[in-house]
PDB file of N, CA and C in Angstrom:
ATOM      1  N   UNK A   1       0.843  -1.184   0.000  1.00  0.00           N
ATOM      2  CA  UNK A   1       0.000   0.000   0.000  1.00  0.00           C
ATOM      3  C   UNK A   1       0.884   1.241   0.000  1.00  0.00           C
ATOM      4  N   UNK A   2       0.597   2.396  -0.776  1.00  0.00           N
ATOM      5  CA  UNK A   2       1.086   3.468  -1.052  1.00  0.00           C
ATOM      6  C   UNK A   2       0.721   4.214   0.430  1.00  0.00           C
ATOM      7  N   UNK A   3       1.927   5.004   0.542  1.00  0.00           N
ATOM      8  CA  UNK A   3       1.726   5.351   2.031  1.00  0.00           C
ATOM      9  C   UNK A   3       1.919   6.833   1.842  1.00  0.00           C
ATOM     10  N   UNK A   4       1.246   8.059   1.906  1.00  0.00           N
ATOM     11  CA  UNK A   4       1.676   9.544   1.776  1.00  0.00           C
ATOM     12  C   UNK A   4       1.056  10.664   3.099  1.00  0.00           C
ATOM     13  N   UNK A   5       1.676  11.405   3.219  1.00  0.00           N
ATOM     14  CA  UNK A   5       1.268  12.685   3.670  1.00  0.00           C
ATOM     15  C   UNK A   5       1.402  14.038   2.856  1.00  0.00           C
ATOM     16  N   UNK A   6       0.224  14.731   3.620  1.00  0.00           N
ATOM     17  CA  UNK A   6       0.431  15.887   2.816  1.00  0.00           C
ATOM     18  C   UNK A   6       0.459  16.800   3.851  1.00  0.00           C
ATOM     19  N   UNK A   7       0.731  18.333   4.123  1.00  0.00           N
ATOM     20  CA  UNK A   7       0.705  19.510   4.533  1.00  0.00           C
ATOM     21  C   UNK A   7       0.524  20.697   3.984  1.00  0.00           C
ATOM     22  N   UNK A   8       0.821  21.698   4.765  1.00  0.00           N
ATOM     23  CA  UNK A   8      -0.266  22.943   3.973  1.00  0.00           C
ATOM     24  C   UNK A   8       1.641  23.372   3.096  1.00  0.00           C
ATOM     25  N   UNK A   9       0.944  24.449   2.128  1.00  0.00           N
ATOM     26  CA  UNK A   9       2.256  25.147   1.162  1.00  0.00           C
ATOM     27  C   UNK A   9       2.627  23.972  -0.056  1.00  0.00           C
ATOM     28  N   UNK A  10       1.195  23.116   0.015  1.00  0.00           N
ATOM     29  CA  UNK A  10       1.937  22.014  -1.212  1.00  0.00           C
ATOM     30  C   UNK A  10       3.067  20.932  -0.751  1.00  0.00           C
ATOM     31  N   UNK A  11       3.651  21.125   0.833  1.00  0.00           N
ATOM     32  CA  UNK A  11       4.437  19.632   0.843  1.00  0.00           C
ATOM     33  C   UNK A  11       3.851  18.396   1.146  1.00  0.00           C
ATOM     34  N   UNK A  12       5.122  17.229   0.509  1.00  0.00           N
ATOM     35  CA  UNK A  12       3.956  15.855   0.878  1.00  0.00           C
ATOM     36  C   UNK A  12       5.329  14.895   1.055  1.00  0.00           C
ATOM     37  N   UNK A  13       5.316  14.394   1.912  1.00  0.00           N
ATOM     38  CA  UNK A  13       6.188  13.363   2.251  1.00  0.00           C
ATOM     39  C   UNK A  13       5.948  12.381   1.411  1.00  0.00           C
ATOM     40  N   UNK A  14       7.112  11.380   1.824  1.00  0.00           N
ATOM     41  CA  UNK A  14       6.702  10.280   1.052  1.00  0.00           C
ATOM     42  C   UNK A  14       7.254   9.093   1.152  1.00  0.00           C
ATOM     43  N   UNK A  15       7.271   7.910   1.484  1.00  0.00           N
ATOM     44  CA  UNK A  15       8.503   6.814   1.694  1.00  0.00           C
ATOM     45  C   UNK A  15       9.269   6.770   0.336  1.00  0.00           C
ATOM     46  N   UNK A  16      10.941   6.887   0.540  1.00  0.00           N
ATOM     47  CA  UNK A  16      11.508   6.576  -0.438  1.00  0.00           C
ATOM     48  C   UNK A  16      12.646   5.421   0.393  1.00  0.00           C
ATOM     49  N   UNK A  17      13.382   5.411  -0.934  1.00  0.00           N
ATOM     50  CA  UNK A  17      14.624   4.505  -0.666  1.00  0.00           C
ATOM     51  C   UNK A  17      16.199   5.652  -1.359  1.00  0.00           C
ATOM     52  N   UNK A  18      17.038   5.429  -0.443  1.00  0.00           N
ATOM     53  CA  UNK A  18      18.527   6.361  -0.757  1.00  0.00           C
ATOM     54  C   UNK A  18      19.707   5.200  -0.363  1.00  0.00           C
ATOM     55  N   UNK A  19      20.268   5.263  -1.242  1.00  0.00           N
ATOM     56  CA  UNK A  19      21.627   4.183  -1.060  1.00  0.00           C
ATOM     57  C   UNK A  19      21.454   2.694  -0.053  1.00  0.00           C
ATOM     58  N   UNK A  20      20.193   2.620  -0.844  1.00  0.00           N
ATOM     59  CA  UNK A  20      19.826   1.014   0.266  1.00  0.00           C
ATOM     60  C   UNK A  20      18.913   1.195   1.423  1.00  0.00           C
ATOM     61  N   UNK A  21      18.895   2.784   2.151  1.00  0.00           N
ATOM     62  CA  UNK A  21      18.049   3.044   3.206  1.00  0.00           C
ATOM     63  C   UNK A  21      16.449   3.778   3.014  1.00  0.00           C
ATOM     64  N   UNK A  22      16.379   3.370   4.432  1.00  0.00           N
ATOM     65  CA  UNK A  22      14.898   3.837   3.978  1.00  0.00           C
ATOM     66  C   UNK A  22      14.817   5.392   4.215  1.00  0.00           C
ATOM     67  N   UNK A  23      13.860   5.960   3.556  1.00  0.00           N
ATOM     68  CA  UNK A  23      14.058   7.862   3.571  1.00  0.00           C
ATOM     69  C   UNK A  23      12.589   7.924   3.451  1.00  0.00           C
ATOM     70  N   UNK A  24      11.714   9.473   4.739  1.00  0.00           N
ATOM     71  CA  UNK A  24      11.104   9.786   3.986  1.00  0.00           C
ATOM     72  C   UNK A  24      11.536  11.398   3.462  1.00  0.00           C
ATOM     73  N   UNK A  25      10.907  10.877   1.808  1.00  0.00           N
ATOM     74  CA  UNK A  25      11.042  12.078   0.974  1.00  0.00           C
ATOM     75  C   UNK A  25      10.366  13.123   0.776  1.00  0.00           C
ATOM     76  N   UNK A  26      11.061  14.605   0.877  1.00  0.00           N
ATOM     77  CA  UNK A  26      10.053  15.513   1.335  1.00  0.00           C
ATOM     78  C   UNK A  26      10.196  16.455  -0.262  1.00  0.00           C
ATOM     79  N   UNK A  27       8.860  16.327  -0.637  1.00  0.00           N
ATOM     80  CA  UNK A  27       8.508  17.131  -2.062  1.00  0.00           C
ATOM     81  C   UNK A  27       7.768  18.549  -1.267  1.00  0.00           C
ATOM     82  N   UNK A  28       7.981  19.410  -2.372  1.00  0.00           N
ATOM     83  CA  UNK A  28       7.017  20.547  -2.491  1.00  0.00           C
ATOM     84  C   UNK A  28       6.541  21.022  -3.676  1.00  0.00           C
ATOM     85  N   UNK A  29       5.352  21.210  -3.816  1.00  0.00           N
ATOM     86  CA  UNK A  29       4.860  21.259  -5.245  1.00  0.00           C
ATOM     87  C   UNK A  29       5.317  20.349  -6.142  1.00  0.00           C
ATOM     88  N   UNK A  30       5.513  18.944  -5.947  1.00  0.00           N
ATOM     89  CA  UNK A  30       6.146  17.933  -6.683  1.00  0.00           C
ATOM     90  C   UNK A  30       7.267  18.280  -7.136  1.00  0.00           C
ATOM     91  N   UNK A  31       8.876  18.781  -6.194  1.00  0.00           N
ATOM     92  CA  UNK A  31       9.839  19.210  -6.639  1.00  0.00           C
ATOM     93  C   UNK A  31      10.448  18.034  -5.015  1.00  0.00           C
ATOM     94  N   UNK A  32      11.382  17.420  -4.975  1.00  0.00           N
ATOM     95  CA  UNK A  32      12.036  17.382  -4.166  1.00  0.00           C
ATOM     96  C   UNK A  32      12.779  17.957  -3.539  1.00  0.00           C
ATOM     97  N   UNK A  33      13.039  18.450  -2.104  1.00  0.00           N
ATOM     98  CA  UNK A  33      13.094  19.309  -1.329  1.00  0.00           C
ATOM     99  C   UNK A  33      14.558  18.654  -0.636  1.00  0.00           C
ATOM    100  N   UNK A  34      14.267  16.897   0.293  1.00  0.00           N
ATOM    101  CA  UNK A  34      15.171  16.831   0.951  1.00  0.00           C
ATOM    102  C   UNK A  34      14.659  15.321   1.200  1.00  0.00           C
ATOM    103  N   UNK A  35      15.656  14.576   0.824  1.00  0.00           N
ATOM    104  CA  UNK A  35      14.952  12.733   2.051  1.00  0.00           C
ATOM    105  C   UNK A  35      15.873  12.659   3.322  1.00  0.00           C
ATOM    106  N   UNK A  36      15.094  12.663   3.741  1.00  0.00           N
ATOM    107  CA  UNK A  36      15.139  13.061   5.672  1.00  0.00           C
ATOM    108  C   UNK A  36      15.321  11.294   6.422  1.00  0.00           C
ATOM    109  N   UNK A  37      15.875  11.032   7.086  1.00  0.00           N
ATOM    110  CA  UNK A  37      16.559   9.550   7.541  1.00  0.00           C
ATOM    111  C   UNK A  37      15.447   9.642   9.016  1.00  0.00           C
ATOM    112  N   UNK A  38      14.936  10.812   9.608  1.00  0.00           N
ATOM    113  CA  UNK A  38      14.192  10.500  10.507  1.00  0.00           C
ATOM    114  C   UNK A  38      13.103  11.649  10.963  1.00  0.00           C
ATOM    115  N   UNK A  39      12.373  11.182  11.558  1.00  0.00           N
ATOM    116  CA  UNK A  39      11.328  12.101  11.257  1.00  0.00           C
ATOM    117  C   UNK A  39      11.020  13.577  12.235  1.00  0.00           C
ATOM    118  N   UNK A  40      12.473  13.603  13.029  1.00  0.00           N
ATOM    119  CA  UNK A  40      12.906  15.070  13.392  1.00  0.00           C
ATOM    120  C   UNK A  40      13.609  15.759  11.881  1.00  0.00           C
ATOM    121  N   UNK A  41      14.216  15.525  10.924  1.00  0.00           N
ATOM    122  CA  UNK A  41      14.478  15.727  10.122  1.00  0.00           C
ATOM    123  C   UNK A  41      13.135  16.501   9.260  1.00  0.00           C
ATOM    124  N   UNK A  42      12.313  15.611   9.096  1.00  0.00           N
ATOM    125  CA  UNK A  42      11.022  15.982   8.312  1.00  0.00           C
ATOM    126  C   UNK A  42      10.601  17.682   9.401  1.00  0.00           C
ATOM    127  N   UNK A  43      10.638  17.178  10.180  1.00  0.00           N
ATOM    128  CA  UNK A  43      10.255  18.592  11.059  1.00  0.00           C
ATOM    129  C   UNK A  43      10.719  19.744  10.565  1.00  0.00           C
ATOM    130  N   UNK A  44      11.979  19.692  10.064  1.00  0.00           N
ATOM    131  CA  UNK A  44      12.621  21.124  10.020  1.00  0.00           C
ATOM    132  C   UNK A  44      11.604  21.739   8.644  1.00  0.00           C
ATOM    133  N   UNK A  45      11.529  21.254   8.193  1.00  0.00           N
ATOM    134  CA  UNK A  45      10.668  21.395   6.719  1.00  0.00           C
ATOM    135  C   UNK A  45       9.083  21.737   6.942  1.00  0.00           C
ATOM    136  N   UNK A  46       8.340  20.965   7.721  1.00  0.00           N
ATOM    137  CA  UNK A  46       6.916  20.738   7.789  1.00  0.00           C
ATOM    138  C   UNK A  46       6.923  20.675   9.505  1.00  0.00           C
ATOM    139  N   UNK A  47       5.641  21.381  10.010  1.00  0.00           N
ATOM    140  CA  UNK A  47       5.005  21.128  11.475  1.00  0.00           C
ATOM    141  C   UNK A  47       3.855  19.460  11.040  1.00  0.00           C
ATOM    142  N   UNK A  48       4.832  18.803  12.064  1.00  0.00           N
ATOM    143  CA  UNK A  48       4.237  17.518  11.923  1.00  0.00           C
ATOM    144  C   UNK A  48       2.939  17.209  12.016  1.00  0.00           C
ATOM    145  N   UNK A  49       2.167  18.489  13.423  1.00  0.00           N
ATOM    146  CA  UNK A  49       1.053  18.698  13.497  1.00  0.00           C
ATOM    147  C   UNK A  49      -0.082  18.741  12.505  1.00  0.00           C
ATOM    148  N   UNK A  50       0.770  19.660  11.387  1.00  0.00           N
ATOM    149  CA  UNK A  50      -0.155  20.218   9.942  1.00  0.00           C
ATOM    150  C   UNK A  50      -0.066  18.756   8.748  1.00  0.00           C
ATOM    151  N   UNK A  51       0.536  17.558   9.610  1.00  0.00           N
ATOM    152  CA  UNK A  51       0.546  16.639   8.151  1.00  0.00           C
ATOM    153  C   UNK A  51      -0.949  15.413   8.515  1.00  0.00           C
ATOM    154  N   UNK A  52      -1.309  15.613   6.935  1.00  0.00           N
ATOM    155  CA  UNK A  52      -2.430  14.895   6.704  1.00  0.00           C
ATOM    156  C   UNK A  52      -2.425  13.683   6.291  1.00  0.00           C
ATOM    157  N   UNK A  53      -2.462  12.059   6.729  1.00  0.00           N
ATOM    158  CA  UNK A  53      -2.313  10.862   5.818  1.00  0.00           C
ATOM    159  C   UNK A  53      -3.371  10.574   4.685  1.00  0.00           C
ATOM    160  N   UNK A  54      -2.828  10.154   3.591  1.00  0.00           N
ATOM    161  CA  UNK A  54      -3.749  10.330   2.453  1.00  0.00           C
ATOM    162  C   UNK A  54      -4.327   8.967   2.359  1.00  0.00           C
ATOM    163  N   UNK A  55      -5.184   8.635   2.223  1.00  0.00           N
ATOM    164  CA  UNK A  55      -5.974   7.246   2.766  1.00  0.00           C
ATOM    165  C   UNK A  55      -6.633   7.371   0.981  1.00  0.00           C
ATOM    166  N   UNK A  56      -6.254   5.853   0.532  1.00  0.00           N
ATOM    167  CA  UNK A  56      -7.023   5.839  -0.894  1.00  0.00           C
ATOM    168  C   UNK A  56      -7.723   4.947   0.110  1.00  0.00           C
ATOM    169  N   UNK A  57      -9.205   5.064  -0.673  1.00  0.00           N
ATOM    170  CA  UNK A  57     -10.190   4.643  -0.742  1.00  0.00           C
ATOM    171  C   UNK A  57     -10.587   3.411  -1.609  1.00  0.00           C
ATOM    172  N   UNK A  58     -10.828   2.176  -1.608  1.00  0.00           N
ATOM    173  CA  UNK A  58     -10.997   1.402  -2.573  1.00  0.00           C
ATOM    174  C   UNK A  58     -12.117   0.176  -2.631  1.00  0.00           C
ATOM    175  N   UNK A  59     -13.138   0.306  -3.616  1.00  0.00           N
ATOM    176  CA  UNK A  59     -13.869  -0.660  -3.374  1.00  0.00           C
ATOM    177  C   UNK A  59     -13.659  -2.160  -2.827  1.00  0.00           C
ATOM    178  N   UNK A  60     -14.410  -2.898  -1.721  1.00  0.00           N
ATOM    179  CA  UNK A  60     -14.207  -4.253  -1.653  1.00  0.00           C
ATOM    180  C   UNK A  60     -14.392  -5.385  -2.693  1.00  0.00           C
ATOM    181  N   UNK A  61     -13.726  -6.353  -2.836  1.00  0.00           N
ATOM    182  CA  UNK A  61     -13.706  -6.982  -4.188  1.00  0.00           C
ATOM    183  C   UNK A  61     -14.984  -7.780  -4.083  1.00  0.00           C
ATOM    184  N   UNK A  62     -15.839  -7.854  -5.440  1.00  0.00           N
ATOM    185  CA  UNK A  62     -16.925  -8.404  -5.542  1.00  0.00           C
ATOM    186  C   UNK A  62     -18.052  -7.128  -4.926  1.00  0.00           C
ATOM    187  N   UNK A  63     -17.609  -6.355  -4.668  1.00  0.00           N
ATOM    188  CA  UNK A  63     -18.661  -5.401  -4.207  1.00  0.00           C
ATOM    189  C   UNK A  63     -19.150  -4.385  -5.481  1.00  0.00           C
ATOM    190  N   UNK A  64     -20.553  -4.488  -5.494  1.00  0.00           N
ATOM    191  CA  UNK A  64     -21.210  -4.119  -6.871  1.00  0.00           C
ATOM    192  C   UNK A  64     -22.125  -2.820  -6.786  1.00  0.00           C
ATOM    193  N   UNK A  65     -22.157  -1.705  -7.212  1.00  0.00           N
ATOM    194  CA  UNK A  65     -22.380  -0.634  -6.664  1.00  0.00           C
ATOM    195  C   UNK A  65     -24.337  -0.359  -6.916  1.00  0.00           C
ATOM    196  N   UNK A  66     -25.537  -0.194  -5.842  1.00  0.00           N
ATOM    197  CA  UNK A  66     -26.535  -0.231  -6.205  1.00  0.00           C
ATOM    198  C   UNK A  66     -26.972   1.163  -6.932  1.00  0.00           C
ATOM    199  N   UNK A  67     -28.104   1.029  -8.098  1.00  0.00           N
ATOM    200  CA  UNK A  67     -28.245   2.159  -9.029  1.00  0.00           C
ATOM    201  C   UNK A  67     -29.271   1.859  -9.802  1.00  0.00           C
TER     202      UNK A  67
END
């Protein structure tokens, strides 16, 4: 499952990968900004407070929509 956050000014974290490790990656306006190794890192960038998890939504399988 795709895992994201977003915050206000257009940034959105993001899980990446950097030289084998895990990073999350901090975009703004879909520009990369900085991949941060921990999530005091992400802070300096974004108030953790202001981040939103982006939850896709997805039908259950076999589930048939009434109409």
């Amino acid at each position: 499952m795709d895992r994201r956050w977003v915050g206000p000014d257009g940034y959105e974290i993001v899980p990446g990968l950097r030289d084998g490790r895990q990073v999350l990656r901090v975009c703004r306006q879909g520009q990369v900004v900085a991949d941060c190794f921990s999530v005091a890192e992400v802070a300096a960038f974004v108030d953790l407070a202001d981040l939103c998890e982006v939850v896709s939504l997805r039908p259950r399988r076999g589930f048939e929509a009434v109409g």
